[in-house]
N, C-alpha and C. Protein backbone atom coordinates (compact mmCIF):
# COMPACT_ATOMS: atom_id res chain seq x y z
N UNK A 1 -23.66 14.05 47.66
CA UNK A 1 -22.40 14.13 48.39
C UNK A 1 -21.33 14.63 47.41
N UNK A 2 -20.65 15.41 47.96
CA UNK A 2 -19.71 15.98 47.11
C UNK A 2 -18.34 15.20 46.83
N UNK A 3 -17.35 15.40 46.06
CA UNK A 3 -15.93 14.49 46.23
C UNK A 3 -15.19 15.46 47.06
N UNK A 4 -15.42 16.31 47.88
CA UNK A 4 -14.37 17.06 49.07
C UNK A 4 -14.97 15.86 50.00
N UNK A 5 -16.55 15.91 50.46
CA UNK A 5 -17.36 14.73 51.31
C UNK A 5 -16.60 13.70 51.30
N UNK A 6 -16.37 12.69 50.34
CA UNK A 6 -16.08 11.40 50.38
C UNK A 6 -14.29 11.44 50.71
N UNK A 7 -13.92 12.51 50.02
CA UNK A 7 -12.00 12.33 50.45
C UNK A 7 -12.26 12.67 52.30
N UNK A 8 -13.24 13.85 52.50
CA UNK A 8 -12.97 13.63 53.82
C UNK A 8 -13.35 12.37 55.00
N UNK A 9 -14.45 11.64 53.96
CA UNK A 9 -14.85 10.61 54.98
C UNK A 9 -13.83 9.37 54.67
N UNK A 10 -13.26 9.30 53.65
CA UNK A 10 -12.18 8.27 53.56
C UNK A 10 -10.97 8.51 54.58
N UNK A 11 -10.76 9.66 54.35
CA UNK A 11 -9.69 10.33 55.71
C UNK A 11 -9.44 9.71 57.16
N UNK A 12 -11.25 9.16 57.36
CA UNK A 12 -11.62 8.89 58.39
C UNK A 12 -11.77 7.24 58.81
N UNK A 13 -11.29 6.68 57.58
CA UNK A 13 -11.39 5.25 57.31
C UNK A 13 -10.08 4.90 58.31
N UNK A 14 -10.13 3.55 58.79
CA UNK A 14 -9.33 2.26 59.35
C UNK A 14 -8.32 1.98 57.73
N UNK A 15 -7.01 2.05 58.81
CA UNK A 15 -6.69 1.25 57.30
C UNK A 15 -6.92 -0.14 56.54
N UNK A 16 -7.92 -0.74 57.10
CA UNK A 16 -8.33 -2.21 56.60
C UNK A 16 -9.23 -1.34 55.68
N UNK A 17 -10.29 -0.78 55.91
CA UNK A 17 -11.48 -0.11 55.95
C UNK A 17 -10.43 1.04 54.25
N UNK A 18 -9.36 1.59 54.07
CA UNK A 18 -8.96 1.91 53.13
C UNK A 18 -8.32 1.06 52.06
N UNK A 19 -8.01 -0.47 52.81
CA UNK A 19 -7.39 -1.03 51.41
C UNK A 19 -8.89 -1.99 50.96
N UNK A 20 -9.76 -1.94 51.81
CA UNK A 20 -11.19 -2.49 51.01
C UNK A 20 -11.69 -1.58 49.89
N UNK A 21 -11.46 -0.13 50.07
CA UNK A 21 -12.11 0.78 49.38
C UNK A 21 -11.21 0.93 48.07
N UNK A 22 -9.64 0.53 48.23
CA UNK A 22 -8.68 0.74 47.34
C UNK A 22 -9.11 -0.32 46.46
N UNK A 23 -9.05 -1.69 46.83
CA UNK A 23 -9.41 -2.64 45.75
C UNK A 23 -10.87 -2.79 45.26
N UNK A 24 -11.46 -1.95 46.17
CA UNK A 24 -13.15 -1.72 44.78
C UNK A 24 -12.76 -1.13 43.79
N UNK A 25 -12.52 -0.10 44.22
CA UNK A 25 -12.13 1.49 43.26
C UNK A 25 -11.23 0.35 42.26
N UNK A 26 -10.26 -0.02 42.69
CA UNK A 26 -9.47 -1.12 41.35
C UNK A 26 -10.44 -2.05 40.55
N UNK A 27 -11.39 -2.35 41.37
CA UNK A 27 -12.44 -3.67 40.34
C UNK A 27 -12.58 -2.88 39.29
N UNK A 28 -13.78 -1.49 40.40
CA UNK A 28 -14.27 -0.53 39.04
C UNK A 28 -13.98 -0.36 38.38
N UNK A 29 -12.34 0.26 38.27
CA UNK A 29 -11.62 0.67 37.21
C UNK A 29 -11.30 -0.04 36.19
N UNK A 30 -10.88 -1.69 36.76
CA UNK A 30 -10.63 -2.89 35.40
C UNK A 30 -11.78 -3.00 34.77
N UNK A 31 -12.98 -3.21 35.31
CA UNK A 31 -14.15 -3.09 34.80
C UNK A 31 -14.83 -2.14 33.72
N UNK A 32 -14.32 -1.14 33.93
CA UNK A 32 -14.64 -0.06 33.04
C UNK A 32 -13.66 -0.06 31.88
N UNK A 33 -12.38 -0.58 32.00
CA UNK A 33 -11.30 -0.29 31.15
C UNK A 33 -11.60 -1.95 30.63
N UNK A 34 -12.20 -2.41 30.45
CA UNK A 34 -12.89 -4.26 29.98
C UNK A 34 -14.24 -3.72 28.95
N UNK A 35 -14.85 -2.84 29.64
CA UNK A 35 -16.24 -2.44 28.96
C UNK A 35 -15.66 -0.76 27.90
N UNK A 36 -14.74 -0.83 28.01
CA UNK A 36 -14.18 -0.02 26.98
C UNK A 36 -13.27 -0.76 25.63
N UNK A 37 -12.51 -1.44 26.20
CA UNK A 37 -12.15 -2.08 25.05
C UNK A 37 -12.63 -3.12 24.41
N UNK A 38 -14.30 -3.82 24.74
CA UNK A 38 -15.31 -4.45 24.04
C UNK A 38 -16.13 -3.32 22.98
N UNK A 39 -16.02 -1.99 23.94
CA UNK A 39 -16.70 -1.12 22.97
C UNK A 39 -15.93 -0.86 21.70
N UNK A 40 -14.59 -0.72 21.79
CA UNK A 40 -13.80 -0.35 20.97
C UNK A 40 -13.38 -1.19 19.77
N UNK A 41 -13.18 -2.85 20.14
CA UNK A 41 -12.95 -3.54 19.06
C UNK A 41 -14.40 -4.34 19.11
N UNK A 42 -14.99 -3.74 18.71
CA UNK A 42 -16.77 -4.22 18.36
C UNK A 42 -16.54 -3.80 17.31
N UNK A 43 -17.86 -4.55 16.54
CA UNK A 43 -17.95 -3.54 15.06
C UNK A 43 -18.94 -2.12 15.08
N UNK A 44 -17.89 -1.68 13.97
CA UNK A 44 -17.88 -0.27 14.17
C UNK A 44 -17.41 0.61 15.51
N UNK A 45 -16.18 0.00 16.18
CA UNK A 45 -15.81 0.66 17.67
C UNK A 45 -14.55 1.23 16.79
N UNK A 46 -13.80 1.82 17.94
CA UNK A 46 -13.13 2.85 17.18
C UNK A 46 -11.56 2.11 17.04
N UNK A 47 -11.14 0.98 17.31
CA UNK A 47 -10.39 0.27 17.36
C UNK A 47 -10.37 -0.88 16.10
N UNK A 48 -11.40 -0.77 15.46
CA UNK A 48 -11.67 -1.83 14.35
C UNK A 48 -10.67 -1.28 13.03
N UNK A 49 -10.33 0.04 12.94
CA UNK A 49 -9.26 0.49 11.75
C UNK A 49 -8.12 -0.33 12.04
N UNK A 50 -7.42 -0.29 13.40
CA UNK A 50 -6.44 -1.44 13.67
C UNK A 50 -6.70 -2.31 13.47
N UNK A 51 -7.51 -2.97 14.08
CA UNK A 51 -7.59 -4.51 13.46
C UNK A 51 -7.31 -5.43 12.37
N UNK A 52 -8.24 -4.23 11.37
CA UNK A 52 -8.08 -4.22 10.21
C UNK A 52 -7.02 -4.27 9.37
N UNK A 53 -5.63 -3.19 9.49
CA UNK A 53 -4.70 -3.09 9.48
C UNK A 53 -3.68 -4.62 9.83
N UNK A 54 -3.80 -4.90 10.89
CA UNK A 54 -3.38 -6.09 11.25
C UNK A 54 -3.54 -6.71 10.67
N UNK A 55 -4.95 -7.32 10.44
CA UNK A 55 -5.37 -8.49 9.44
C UNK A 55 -4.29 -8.24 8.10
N UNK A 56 -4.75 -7.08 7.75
CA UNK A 56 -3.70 -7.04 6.59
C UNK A 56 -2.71 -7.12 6.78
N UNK A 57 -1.84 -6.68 7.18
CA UNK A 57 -0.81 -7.04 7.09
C UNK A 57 -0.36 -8.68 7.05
N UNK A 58 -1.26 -9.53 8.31
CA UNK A 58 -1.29 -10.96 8.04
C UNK A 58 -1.27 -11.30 6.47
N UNK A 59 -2.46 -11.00 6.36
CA UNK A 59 -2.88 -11.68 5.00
C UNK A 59 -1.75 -11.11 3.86
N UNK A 60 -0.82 -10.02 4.09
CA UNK A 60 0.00 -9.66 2.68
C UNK A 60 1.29 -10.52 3.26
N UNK A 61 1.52 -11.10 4.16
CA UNK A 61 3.14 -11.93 4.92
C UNK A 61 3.63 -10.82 5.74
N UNK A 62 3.36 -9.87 6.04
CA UNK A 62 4.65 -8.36 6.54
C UNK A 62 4.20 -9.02 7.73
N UNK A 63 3.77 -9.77 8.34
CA UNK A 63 3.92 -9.96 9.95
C UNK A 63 4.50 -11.68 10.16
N UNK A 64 5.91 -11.75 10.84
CA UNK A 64 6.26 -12.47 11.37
C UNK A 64 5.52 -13.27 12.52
N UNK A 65 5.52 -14.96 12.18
CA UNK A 65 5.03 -15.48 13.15
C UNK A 65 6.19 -15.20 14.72
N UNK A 66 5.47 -15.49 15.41
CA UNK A 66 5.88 -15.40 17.00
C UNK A 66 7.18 -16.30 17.66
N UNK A 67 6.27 -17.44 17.19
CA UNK A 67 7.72 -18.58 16.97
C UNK A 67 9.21 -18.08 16.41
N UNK A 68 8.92 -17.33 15.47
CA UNK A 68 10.02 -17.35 14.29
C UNK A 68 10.64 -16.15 15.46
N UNK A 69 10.28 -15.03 16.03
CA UNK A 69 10.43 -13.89 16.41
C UNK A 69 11.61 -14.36 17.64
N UNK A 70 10.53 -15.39 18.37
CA UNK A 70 11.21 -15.82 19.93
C UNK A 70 12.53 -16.52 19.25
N UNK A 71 12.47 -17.40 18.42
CA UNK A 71 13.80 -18.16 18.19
C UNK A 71 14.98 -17.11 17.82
N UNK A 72 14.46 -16.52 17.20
CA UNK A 72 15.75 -15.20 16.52
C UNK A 72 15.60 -14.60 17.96
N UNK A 73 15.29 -14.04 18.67
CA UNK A 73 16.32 -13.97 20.08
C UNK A 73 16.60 -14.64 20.53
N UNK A 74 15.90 -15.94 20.61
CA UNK A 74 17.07 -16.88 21.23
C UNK A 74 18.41 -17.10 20.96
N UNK A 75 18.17 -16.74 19.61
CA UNK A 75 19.69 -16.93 18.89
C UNK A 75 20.89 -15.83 18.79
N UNK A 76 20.23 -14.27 18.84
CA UNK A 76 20.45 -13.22 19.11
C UNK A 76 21.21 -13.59 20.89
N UNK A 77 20.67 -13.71 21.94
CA UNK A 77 21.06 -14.42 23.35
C UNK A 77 21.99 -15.17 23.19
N UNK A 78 22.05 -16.43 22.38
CA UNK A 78 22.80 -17.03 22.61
C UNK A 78 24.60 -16.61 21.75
N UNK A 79 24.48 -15.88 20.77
CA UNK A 79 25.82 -15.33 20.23
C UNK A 79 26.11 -14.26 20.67
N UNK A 80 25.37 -13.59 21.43
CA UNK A 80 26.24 -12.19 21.96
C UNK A 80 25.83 -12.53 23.13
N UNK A 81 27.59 -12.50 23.46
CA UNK A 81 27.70 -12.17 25.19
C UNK A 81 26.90 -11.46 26.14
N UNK A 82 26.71 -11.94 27.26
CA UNK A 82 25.79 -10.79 27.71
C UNK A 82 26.81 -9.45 28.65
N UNK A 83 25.95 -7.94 28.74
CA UNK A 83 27.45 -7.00 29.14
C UNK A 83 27.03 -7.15 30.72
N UNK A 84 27.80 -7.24 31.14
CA UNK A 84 27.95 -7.45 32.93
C UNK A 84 27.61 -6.10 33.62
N UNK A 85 26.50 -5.77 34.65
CA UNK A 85 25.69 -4.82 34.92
C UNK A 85 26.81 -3.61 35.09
N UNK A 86 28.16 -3.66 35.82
CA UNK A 86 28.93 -2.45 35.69
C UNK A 86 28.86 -1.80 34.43
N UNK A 87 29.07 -2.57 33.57
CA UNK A 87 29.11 -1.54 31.95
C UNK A 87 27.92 -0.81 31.89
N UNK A 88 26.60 -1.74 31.79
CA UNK A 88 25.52 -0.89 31.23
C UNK A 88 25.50 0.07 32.60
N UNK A 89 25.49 0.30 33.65
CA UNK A 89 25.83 1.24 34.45
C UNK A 89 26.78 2.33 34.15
N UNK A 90 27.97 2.23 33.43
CA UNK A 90 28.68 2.89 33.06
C UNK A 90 28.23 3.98 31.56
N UNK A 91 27.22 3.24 30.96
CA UNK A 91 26.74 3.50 30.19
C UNK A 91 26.02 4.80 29.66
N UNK A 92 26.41 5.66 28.99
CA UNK A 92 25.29 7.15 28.81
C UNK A 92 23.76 6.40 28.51
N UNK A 93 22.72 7.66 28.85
CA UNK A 93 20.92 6.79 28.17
C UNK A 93 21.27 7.37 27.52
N UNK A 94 22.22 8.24 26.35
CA UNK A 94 22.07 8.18 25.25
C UNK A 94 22.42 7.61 24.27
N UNK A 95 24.20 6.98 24.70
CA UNK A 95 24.77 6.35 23.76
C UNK A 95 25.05 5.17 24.68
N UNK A 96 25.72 4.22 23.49
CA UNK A 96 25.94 2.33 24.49
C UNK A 96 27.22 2.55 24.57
N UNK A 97 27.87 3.64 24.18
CA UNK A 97 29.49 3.54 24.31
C UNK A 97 30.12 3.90 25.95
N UNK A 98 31.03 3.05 26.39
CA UNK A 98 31.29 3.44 28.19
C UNK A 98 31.55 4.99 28.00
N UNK A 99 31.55 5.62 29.20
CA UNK A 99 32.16 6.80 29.51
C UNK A 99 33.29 7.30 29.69
């Protein structure tokens, strides 16, 4: 069967009958994108140079714990005001200065 075949017989689907076919096609896809990134951070997958990297960095201090990260915005949040949605609306995406 060809993929012109199947788009035309989906064409022909109920829409119950299309959101059954939508959330397979979604299993498949998590599924495959699950059995890709086991392949990848396996040893010798192609994701193990990162890892690696990471680790190091752990092991030399250059990576901040998580804790430490969340509290410094909390604290960041709590001393600066927050800007009231008109401004950042007013706002260029290029610069933070109003218009």
């Amino acid at each position: 069967m060809t993929v012109e075949a199947i788009k035309d017989e989906i064409e022909h689907l109920s829409p119950e009958g299309k959101a059954a076919l939508t959330a397979w096609i979604a299993e498949q896809d998590l599924m495959s994108w699950d059995e890709q990134m086991e392949t990848d951070f396996s040893p010798g997958g192609a994701g193990m140079a990162l890892l690696e990297a990471v680790d190091a960095e752990f092991r030399e201090g250059r990576v901040m714990p998580m804790e430490d990260v969340l509290a410094d915005l909390g604290l960041m949040l709590r001393t600066k005001p927050p800007v009231p949605m008109r401004e950042v609306s007013r706002r260029s995406p290029v610069s933070s200065s109003p218009r």
